[in-house]
C-alpha atoms as a PDB file:
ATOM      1  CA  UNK A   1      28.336  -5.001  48.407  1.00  0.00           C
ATOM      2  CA  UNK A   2      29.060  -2.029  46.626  1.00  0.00           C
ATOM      3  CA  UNK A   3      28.379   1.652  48.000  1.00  0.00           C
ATOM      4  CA  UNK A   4      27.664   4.397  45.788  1.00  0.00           C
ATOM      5  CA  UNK A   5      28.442   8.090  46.010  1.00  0.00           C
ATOM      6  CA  UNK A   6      25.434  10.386  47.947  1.00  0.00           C
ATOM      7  CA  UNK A   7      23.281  12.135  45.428  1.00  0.00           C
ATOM      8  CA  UNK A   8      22.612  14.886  47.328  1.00  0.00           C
ATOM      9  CA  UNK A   9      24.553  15.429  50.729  1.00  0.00           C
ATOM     10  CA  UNK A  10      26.249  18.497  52.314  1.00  0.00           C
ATOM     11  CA  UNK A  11      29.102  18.169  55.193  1.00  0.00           C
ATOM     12  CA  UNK A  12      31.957  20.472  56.739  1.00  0.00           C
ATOM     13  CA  UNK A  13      35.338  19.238  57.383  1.00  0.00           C
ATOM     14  CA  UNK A  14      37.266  21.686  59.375  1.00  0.00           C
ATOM     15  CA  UNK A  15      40.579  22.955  59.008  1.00  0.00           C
ATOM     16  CA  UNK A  16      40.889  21.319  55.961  1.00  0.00           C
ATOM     17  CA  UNK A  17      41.884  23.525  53.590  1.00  0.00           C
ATOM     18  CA  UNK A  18      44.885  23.225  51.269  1.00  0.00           C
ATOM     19  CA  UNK A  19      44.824  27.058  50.665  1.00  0.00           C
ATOM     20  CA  UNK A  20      44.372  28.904  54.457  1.00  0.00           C
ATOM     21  CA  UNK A  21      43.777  25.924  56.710  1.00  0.00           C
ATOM     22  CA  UNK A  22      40.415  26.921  57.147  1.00  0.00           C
ATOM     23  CA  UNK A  23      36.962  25.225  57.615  1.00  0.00           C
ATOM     24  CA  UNK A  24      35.487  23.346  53.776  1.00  0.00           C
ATOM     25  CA  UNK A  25      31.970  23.211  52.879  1.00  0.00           C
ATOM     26  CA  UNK A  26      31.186  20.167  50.732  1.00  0.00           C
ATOM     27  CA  UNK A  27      27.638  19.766  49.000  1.00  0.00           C
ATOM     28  CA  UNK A  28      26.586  16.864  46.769  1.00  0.00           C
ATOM     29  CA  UNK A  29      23.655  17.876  44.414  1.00  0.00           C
ATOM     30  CA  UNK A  30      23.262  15.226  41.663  1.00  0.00           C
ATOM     31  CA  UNK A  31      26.298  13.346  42.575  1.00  0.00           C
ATOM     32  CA  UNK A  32      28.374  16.524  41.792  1.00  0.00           C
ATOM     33  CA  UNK A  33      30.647  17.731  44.289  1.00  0.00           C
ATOM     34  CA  UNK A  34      31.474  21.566  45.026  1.00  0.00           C
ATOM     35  CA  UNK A  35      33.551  22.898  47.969  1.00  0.00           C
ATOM     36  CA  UNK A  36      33.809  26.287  49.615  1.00  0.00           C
ATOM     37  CA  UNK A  37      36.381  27.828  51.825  1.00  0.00           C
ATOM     38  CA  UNK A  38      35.026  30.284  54.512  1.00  0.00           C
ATOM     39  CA  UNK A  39      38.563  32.009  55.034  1.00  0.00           C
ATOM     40  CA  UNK A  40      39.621  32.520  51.557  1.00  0.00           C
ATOM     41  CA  UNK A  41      37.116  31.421  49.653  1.00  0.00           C
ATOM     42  CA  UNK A  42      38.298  28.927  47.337  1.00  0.00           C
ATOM     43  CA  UNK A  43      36.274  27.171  45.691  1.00  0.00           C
ATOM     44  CA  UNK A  44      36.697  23.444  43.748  1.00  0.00           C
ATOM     45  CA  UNK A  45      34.975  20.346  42.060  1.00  0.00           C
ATOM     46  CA  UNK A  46      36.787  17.703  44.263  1.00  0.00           C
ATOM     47  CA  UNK A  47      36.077  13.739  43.076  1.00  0.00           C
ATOM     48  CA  UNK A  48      34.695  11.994  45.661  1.00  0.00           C
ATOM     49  CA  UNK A  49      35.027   8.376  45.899  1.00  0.00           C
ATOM     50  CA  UNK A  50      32.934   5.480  48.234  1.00  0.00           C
ATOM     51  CA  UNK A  51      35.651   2.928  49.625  1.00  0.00           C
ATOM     52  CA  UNK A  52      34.816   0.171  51.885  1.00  0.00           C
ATOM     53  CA  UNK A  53      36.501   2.220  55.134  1.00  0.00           C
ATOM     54  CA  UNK A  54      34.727   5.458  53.943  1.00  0.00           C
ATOM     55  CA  UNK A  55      34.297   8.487  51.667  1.00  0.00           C
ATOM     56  CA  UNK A  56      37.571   9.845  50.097  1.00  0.00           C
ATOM     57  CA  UNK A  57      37.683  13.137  48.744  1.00  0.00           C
ATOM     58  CA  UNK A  58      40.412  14.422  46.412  1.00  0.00           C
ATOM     59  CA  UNK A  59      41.677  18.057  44.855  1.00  0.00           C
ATOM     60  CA  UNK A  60      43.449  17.906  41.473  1.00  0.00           C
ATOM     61  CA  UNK A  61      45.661  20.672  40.879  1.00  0.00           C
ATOM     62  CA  UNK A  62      44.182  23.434  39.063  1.00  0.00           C
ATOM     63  CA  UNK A  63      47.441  24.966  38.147  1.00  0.00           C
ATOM     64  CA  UNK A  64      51.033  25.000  38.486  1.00  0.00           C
ATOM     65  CA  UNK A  65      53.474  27.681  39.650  1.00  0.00           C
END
């Protein structure tokens, strides 16, 4: 059986930010994915992806220093 990604679906994970540590914001409208940092607001299209043990959900880099 094969599980597809939520169409529309919105979820916290906290302390998971990559940037501050602080508390992400996911929403799912469409099957598009947008995240939101409370502390310092960063924002990012992470892909999400249905497994058979759960949801992962992945950043890309957006740039390099």
């Amino acid at each position: 059986m094969e599980r597809e990604l939520p169409k529309n679906a919105e979820t916290t994970f906290p302390e998971a930010c990559a940037v501050c540590g602080g508390d992400v914001h996911i929403r799912v409208l469409d099957g598009n994915a947008t995240s939101y940092c409370g502390g310092c607001h960063w924002i990012a299209h992470p892909k999400l992806a249905v497994h058979h043990d759960g949801l992962k959900v992945s950043f890309t880099a957006q740039a390099a220093a």
